[in-house]
C-alpha atoms as a PDB file:
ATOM      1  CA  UNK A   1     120.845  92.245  94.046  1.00  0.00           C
ATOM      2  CA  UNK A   2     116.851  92.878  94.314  1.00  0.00           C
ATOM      3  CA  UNK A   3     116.581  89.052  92.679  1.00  0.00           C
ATOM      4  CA  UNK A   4     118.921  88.033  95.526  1.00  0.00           C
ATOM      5  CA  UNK A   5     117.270  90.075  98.238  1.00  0.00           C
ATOM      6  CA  UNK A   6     113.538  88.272  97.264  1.00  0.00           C
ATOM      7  CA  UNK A   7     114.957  84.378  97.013  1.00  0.00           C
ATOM      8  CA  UNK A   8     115.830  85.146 100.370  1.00  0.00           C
ATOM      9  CA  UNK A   9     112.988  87.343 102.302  1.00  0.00           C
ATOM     10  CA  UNK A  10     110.176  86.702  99.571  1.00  0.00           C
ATOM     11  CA  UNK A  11     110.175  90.958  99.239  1.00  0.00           C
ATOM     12  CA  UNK A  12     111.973  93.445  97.234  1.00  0.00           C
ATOM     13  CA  UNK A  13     113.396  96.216  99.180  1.00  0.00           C
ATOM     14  CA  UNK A  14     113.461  99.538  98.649  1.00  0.00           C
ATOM     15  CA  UNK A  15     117.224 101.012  98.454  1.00  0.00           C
ATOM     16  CA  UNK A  16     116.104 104.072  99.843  1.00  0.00           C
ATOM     17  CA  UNK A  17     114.166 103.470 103.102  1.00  0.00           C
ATOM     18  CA  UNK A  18     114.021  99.104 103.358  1.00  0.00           C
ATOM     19  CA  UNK A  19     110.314  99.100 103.305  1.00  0.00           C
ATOM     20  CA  UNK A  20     109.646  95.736 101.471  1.00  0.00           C
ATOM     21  CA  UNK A  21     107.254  94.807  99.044  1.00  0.00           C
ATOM     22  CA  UNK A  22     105.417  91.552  97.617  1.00  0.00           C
ATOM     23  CA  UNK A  23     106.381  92.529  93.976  1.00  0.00           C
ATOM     24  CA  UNK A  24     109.024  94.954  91.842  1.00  0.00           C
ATOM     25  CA  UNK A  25     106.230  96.976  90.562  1.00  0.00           C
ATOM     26  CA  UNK A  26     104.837  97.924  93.620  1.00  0.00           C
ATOM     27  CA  UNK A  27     108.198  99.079  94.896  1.00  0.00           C
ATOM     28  CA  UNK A  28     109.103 101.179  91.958  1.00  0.00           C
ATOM     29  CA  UNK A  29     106.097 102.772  92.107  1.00  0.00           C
ATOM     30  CA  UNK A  30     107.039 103.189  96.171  1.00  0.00           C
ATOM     31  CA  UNK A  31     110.400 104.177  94.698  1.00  0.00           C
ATOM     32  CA  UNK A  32     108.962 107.523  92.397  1.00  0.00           C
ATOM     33  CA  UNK A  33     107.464 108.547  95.446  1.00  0.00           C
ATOM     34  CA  UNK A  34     110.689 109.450  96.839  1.00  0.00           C
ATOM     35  CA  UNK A  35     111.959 111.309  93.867  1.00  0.00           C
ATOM     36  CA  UNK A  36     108.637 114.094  94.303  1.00  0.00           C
ATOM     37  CA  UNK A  37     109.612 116.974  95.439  1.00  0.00           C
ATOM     38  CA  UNK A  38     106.465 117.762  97.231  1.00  0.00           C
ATOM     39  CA  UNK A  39     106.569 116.156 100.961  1.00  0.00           C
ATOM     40  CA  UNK A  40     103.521 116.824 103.674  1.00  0.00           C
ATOM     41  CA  UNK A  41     104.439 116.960 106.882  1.00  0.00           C
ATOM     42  CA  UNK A  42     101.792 116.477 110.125  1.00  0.00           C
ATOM     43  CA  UNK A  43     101.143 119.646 111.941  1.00  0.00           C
ATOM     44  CA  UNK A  44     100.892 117.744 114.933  1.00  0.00           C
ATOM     45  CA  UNK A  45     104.614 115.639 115.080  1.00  0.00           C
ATOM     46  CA  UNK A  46     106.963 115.079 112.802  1.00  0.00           C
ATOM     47  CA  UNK A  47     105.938 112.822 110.342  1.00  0.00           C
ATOM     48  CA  UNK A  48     106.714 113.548 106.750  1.00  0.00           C
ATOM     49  CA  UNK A  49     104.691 112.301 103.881  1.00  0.00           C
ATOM     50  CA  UNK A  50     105.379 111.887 100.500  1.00  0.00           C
ATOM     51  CA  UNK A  51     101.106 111.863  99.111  1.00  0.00           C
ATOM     52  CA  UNK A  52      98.181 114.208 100.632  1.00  0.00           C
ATOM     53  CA  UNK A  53      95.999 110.960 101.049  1.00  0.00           C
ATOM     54  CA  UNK A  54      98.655 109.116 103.511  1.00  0.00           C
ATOM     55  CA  UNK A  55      98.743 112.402 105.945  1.00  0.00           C
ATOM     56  CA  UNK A  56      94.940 112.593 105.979  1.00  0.00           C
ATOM     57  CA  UNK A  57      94.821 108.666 106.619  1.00  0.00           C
ATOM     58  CA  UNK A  58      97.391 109.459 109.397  1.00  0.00           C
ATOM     59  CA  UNK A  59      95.780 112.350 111.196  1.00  0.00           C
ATOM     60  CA  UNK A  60      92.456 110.411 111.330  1.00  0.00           C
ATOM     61  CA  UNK A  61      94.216 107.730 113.144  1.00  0.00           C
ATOM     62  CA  UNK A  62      96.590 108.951 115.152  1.00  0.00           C
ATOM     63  CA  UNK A  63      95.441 112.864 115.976  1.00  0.00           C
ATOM     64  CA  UNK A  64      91.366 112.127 115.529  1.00  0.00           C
ATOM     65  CA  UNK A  65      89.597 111.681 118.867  1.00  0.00           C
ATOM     66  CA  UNK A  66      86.891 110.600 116.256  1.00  0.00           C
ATOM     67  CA  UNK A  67      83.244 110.751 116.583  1.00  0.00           C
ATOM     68  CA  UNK A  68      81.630 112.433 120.231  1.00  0.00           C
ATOM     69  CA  UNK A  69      77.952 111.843 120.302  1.00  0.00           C
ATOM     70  CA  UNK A  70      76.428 114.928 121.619  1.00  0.00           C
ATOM     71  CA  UNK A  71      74.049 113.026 124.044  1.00  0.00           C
ATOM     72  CA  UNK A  72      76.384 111.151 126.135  1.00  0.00           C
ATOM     73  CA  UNK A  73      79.588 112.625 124.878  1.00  0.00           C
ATOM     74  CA  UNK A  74      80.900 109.770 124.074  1.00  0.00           C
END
């Protein structure tokens, strides 16, 4: 079915959440992810993440009102 799925789109799906991906070994490494048990979730909505480093790269960019220069404040 995967072999199917990437003659058509060009990307292999995951079976658990349809992201897509350029090759099988990215996605079963994608795949593992969602057999950890360990999940972060933002303290600020309700996004859930399955590695420490994708939360901190979300918080930066969606919750971080980044640098304020204390000159201008801006």
């Amino acid at each position: 079915m995967q072999q199917h799925v990437r003659i058509n789109t060009g990307y292999i799906l995951c079976p658990q959440c349809g992201h897509s991906f350029p090759t099988l070994s990215d996605m079963l490494h994608h795949e593992h992810l969602h057999d950890e048990c360990t999940t972060f979730e933002c303290s600020q909505c309700d996004l859930v993440y399955y590695t420490l480093n994708s939360l901190y790269i979300h918080q930066i960019g969606k919750h971080s009102k980044g640098y304020i220069c204390e000159m201008c404040d801006r």
